[in-house]
PDB file of N, CA and C in Angstrom:
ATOM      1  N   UNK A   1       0.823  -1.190   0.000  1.00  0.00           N
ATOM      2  CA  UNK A   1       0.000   0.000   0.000  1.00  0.00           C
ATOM      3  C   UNK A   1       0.872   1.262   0.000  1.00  0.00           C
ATOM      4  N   UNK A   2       2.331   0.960   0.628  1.00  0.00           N
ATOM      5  CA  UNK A   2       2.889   2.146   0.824  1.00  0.00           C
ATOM      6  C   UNK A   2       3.478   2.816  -0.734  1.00  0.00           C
ATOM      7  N   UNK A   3       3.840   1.691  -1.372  1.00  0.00           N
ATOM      8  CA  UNK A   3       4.337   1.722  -2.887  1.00  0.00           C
ATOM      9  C   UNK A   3       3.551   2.757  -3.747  1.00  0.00           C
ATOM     10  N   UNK A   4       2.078   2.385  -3.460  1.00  0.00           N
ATOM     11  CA  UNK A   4       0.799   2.297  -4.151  1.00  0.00           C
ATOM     12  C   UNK A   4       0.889   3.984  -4.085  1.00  0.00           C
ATOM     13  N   UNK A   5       0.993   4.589  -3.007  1.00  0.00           N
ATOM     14  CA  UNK A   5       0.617   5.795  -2.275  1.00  0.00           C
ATOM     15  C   UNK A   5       2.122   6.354  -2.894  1.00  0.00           C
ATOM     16  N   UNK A   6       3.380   5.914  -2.653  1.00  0.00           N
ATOM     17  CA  UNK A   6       4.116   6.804  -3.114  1.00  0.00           C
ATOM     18  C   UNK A   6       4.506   6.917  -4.767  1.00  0.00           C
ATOM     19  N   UNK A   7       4.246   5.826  -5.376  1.00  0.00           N
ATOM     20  CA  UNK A   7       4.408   5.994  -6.592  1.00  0.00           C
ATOM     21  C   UNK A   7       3.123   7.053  -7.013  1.00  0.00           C
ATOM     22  N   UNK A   8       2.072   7.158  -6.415  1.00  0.00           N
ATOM     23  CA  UNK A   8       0.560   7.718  -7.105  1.00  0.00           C
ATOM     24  C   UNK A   8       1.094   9.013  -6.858  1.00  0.00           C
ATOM     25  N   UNK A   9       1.611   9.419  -5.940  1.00  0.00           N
ATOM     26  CA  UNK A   9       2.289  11.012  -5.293  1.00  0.00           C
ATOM     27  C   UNK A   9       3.329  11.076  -6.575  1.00  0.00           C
ATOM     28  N   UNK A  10       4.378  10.421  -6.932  1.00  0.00           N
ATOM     29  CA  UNK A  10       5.406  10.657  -7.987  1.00  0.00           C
ATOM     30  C   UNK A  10       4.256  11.373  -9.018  1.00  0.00           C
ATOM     31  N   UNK A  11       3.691  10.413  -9.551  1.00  0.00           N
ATOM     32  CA  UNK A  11       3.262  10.429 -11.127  1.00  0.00           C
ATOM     33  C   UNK A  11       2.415  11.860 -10.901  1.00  0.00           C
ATOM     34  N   UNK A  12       1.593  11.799  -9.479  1.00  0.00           N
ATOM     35  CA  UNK A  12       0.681  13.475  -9.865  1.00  0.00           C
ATOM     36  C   UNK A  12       1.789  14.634  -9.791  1.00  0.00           C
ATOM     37  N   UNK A  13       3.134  14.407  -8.951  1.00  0.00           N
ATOM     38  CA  UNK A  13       3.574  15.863  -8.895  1.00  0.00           C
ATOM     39  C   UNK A  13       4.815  15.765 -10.201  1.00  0.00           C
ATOM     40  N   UNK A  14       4.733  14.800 -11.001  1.00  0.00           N
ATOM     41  CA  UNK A  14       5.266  15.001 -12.181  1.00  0.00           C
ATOM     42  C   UNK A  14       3.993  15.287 -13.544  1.00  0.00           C
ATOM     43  N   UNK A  15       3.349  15.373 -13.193  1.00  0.00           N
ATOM     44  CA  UNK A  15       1.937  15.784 -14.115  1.00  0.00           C
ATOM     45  C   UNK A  15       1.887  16.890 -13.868  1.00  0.00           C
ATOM     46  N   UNK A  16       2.609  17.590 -12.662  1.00  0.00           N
ATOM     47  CA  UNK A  16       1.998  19.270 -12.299  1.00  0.00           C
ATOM     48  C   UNK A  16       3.126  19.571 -12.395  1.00  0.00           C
ATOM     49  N   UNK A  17       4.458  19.582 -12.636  1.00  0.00           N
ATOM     50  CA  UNK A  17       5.855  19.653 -12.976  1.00  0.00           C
ATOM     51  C   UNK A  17       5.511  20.118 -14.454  1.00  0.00           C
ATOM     52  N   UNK A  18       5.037  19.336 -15.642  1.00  0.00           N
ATOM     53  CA  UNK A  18       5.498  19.314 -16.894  1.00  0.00           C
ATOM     54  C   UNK A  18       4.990  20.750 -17.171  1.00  0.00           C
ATOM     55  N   UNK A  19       5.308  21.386 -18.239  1.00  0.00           N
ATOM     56  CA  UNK A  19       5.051  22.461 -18.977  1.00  0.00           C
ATOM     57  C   UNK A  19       3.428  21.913 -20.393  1.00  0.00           C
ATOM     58  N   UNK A  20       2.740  22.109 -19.807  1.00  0.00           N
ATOM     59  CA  UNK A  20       1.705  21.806 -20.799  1.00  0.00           C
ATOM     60  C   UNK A  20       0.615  23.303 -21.446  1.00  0.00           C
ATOM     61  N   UNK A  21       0.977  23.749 -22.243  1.00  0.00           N
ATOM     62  CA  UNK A  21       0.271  24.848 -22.919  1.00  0.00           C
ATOM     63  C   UNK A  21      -0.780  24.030 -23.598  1.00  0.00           C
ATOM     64  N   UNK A  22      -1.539  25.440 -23.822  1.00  0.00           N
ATOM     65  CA  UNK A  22      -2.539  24.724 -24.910  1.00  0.00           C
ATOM     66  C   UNK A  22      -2.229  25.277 -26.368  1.00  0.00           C
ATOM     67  N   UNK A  23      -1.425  26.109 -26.450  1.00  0.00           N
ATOM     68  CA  UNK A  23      -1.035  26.946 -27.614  1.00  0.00           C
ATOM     69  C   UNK A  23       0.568  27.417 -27.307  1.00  0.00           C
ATOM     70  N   UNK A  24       1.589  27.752 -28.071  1.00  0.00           N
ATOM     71  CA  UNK A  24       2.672  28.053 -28.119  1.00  0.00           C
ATOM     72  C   UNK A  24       3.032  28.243 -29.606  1.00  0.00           C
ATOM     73  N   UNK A  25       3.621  30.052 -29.664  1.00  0.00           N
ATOM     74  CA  UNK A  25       4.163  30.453 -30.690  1.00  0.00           C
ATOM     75  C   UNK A  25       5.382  30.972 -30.351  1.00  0.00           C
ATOM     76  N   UNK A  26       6.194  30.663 -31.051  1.00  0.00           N
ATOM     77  CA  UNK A  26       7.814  31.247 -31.037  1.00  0.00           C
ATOM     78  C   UNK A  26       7.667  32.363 -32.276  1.00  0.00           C
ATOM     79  N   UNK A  27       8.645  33.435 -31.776  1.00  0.00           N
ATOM     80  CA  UNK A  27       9.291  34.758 -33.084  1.00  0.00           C
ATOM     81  C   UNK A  27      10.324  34.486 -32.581  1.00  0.00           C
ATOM     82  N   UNK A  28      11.483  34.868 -34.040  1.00  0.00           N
ATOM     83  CA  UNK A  28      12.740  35.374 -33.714  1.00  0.00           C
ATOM     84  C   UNK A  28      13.175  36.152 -34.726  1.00  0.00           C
ATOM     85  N   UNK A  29      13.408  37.729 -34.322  1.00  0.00           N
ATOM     86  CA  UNK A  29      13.761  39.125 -34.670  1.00  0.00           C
ATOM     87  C   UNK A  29      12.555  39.021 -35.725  1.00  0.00           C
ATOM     88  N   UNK A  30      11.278  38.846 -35.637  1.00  0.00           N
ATOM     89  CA  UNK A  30      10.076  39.254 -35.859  1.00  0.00           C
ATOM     90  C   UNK A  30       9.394  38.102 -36.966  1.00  0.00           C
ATOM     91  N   UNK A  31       9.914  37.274 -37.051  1.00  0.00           N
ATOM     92  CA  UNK A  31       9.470  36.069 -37.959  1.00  0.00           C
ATOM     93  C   UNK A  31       8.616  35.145 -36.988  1.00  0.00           C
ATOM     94  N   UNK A  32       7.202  34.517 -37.398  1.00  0.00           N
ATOM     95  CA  UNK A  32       6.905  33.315 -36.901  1.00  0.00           C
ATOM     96  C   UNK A  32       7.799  32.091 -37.270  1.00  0.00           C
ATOM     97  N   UNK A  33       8.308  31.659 -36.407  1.00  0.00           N
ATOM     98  CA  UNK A  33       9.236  30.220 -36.198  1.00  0.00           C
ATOM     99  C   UNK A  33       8.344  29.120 -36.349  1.00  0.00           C
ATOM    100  N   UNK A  34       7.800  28.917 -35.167  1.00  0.00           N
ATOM    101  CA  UNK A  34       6.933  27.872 -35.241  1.00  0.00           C
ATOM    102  C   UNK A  34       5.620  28.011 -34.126  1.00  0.00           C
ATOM    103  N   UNK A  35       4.376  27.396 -34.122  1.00  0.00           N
ATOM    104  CA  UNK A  35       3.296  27.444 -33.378  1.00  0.00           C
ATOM    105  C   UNK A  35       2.718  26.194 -33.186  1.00  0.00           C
ATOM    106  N   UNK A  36       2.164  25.670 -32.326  1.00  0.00           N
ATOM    107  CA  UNK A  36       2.035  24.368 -31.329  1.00  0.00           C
ATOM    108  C   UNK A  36       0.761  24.699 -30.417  1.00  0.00           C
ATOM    109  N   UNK A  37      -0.506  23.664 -31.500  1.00  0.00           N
ATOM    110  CA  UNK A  37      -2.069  23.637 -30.241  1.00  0.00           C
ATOM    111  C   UNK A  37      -2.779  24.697 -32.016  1.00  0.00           C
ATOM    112  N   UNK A  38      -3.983  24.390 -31.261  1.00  0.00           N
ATOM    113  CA  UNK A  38      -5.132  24.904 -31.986  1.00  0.00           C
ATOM    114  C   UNK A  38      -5.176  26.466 -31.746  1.00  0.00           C
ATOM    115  N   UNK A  39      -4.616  27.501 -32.632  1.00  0.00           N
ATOM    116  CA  UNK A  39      -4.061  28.801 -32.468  1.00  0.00           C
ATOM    117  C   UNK A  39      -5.465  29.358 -33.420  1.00  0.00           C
ATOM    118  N   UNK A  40      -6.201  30.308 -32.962  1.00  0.00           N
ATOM    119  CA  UNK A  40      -6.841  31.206 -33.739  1.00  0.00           C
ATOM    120  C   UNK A  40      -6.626  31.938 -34.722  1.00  0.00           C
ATOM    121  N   UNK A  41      -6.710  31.884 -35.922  1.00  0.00           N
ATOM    122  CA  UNK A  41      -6.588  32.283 -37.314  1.00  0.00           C
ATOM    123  C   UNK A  41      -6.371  33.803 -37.128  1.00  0.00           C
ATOM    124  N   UNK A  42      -7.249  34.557 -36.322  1.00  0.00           N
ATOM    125  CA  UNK A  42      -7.467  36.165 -36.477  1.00  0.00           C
ATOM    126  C   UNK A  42      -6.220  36.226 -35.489  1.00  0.00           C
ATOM    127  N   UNK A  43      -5.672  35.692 -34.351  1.00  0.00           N
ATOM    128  CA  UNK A  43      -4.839  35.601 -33.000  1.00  0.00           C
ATOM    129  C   UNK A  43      -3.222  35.526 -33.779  1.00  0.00           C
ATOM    130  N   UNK A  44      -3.337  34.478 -34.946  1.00  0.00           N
ATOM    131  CA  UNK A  44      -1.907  34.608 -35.455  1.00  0.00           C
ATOM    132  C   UNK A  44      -1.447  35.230 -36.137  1.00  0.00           C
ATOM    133  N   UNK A  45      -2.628  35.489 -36.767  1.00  0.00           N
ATOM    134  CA  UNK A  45      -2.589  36.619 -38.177  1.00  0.00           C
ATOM    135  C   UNK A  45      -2.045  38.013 -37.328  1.00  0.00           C
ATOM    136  N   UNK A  46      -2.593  38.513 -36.394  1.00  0.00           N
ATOM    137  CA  UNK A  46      -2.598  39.763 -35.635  1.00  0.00           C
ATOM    138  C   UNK A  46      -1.016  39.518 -34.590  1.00  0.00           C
ATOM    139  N   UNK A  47      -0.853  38.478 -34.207  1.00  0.00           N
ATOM    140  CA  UNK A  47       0.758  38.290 -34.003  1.00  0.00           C
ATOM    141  C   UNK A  47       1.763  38.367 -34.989  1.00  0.00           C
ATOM    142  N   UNK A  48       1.259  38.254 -35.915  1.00  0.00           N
ATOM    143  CA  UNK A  48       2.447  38.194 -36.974  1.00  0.00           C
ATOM    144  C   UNK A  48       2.342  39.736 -37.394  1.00  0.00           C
ATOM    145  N   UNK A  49       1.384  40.596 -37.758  1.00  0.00           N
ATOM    146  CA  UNK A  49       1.463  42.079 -37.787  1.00  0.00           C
ATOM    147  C   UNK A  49       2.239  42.213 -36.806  1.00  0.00           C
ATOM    148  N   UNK A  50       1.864  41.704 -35.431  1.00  0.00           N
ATOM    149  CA  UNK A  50       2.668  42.860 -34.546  1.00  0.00           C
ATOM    150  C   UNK A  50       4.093  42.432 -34.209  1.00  0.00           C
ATOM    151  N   UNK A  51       4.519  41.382 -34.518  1.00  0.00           N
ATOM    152  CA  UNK A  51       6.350  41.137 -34.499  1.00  0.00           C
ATOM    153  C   UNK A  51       6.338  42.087 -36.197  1.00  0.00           C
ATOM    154  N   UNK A  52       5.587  41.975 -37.429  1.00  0.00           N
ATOM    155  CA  UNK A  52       6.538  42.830 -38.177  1.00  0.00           C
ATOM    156  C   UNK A  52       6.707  43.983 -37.847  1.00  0.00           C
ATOM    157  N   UNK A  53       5.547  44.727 -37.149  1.00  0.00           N
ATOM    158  CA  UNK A  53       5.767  46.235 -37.004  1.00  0.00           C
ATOM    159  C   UNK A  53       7.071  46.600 -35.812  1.00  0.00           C
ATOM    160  N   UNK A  54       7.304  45.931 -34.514  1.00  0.00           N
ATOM    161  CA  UNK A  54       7.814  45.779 -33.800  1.00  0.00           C
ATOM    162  C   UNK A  54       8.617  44.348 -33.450  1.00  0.00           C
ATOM    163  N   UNK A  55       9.504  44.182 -34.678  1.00  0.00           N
ATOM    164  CA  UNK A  55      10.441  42.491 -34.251  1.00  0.00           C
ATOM    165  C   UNK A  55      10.438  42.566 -32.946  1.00  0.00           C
ATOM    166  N   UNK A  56      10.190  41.254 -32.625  1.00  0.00           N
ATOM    167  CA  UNK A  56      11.023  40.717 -31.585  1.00  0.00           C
ATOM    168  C   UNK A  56      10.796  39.390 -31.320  1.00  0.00           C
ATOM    169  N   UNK A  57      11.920  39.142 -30.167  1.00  0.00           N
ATOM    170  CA  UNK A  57      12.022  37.466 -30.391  1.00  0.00           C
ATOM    171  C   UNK A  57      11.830  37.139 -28.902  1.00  0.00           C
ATOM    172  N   UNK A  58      10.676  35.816 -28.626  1.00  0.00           N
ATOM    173  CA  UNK A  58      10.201  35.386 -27.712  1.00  0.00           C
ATOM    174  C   UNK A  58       9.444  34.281 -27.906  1.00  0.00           C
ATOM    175  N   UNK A  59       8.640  33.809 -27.107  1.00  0.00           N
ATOM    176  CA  UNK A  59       7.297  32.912 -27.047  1.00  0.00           C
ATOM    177  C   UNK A  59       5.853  33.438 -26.053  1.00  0.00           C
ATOM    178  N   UNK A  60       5.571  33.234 -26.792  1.00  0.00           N
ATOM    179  CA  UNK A  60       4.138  33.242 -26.635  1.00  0.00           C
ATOM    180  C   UNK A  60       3.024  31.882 -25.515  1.00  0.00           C
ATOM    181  N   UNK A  61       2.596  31.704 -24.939  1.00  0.00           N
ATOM    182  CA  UNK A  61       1.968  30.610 -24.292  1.00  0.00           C
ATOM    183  C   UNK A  61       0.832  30.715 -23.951  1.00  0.00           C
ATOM    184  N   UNK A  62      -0.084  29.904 -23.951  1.00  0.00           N
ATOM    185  CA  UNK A  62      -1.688  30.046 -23.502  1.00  0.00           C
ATOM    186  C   UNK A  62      -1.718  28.798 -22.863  1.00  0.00           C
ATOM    187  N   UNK A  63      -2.103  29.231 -21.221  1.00  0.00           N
ATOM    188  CA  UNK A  63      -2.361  27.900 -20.465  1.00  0.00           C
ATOM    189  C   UNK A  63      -4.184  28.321 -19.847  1.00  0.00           C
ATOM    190  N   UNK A  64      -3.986  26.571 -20.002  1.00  0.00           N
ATOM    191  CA  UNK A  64      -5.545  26.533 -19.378  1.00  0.00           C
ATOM    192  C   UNK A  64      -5.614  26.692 -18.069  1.00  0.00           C
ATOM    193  N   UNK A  65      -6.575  27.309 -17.335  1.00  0.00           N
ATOM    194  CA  UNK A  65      -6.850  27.801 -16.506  1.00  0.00           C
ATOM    195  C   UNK A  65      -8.207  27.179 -15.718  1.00  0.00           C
ATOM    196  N   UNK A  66      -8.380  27.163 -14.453  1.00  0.00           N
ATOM    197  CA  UNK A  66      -9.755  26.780 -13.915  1.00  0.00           C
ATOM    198  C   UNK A  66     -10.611  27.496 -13.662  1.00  0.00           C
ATOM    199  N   UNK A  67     -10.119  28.850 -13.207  1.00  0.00           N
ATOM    200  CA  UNK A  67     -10.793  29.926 -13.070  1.00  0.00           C
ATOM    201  C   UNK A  67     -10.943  30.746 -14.032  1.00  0.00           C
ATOM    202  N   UNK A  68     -10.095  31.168 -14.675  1.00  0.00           N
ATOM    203  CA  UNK A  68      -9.990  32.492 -15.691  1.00  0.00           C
ATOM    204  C   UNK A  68     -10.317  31.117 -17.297  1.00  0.00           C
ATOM    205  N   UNK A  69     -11.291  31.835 -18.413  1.00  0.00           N
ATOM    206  CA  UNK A  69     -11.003  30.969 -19.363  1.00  0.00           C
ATOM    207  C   UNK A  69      -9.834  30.523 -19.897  1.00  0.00           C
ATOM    208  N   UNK A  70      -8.391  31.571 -19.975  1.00  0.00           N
ATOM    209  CA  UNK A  70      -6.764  31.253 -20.935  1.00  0.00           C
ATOM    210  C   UNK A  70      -6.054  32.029 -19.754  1.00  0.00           C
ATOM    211  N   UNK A  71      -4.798  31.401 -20.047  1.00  0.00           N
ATOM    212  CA  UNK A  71      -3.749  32.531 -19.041  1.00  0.00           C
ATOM    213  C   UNK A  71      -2.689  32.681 -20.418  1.00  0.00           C
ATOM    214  N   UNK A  72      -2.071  33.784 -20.632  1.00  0.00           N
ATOM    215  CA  UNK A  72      -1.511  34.419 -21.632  1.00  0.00           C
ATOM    216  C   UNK A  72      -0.020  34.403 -20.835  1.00  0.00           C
ATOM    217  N   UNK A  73       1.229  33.921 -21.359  1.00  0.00           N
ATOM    218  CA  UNK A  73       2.233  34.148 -20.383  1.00  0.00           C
ATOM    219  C   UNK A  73       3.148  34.016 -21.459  1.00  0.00           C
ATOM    220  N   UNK A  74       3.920  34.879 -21.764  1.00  0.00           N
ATOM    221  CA  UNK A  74       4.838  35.907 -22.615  1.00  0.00           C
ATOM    222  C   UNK A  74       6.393  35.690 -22.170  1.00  0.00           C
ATOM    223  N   UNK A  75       7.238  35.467 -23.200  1.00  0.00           N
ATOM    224  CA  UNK A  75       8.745  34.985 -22.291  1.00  0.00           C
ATOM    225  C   UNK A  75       9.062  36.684 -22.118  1.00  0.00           C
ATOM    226  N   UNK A  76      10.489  37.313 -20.677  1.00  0.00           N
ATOM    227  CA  UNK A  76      10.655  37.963 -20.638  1.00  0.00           C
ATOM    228  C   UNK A  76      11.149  38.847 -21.441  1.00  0.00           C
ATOM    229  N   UNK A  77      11.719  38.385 -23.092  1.00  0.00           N
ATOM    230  CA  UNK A  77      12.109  39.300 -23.835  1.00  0.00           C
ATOM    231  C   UNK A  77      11.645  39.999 -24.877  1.00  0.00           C
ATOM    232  N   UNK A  78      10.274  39.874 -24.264  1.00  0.00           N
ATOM    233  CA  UNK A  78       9.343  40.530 -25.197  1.00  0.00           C
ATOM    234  C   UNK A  78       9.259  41.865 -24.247  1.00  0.00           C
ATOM    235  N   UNK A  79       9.075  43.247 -24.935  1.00  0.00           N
ATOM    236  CA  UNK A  79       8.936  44.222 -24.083  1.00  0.00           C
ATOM    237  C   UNK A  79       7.558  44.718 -23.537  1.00  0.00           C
ATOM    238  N   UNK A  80       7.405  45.161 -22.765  1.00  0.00           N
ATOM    239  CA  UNK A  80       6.280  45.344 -22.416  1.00  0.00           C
ATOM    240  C   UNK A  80       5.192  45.998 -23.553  1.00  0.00           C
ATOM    241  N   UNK A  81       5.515  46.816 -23.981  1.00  0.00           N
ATOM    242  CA  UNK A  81       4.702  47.807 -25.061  1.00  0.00           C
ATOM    243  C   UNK A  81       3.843  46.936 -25.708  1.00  0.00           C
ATOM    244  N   UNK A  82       4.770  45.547 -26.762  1.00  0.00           N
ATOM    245  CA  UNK A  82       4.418  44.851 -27.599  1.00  0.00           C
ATOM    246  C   UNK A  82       3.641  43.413 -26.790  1.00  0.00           C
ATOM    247  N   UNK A  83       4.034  43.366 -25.474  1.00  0.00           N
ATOM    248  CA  UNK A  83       3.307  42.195 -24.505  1.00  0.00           C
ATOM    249  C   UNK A  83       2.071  42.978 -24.267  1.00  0.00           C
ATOM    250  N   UNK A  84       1.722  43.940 -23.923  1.00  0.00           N
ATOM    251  CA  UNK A  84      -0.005  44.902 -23.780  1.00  0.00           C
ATOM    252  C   UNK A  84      -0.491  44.622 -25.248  1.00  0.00           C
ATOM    253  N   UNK A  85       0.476  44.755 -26.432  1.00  0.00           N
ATOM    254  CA  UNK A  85      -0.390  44.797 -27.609  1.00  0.00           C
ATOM    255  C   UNK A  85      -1.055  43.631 -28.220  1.00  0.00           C
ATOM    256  N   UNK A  86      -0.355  42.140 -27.768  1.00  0.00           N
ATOM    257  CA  UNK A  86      -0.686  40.817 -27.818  1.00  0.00           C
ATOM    258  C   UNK A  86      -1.910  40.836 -27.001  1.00  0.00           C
ATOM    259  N   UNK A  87      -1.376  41.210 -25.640  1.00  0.00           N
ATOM    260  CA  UNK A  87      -2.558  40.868 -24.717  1.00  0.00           C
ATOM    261  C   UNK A  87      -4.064  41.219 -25.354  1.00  0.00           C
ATOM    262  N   UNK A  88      -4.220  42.526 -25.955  1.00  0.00           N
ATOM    263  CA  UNK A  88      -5.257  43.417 -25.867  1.00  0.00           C
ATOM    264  C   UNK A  88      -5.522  42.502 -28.352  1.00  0.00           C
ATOM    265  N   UNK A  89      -4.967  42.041 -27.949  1.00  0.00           N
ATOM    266  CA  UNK A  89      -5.460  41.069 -29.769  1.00  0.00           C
ATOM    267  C   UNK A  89      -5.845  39.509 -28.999  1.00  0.00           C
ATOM    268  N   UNK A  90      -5.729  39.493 -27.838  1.00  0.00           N
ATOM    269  CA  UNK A  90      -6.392  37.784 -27.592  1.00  0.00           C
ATOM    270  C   UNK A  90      -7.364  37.178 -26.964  1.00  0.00           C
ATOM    271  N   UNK A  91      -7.773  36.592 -28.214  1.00  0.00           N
ATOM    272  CA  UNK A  91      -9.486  36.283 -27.845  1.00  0.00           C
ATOM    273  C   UNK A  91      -9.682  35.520 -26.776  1.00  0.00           C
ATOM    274  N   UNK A  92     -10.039  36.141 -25.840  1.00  0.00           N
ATOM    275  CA  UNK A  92     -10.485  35.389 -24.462  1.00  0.00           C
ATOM    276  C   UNK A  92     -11.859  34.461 -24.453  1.00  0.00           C
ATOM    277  N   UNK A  93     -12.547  34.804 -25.569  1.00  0.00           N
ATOM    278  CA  UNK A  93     -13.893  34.244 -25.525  1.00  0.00           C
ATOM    279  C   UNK A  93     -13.902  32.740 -26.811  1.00  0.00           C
ATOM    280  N   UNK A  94     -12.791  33.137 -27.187  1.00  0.00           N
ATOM    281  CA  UNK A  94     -12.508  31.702 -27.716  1.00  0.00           C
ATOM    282  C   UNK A  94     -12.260  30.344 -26.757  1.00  0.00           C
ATOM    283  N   UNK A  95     -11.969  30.633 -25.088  1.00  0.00           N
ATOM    284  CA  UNK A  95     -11.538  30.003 -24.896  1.00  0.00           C
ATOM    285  C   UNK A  95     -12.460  29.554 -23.126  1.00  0.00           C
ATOM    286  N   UNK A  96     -13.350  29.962 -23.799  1.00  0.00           N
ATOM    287  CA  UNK A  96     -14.593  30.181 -22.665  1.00  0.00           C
ATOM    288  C   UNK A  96     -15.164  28.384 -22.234  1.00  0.00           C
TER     289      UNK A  96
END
């Protein structure tokens, strides 16, 4: 039983360990690289305007959430200016 109990503890706090998005887009110096998960047509289209107008190179992430419908979480080398301008292009109600 004790096995039972500590292996079941391994496997959940390596399930809450992993990095699981539901969406992930990479830029680098303002190019889409690559994108990963069911990404909104109007969401990529409007990311890709805004790395050309303002390159830059980062990732992008959308995690599911229990409370909030998406959580939006931006690597740090995106600057803020262009992280408000993503934020304020992503459809939250897509993900309701």
């Amino acid at each position: 039983m004790g096995y039972f109990l500590f292996i079941s503890f391994a496997i959940f706090l390596a399930f809450m360990l992993i990095d699981r998005p539901l969406i992930v887009i990479a830029f680098k110096d303002g190019q889409l690289v690559r994108h990963k998960g069911k990404v909104p047509k109007g969401f990529l289209h409007d990311c890709q305007e805004i790395a050309k107008r303002n390159p830059f190179t980062g990732t992008v992430k959308v995690y599911s959430n229990r409370f909030k419908p998406a959580k939006l979480v931006m690597s740090r080398s995106i600057d803020s200016r262009t992280q408000q301008r993503i934020k304020n292009v992503f459809p939250h109600q897509s993900f309701k």
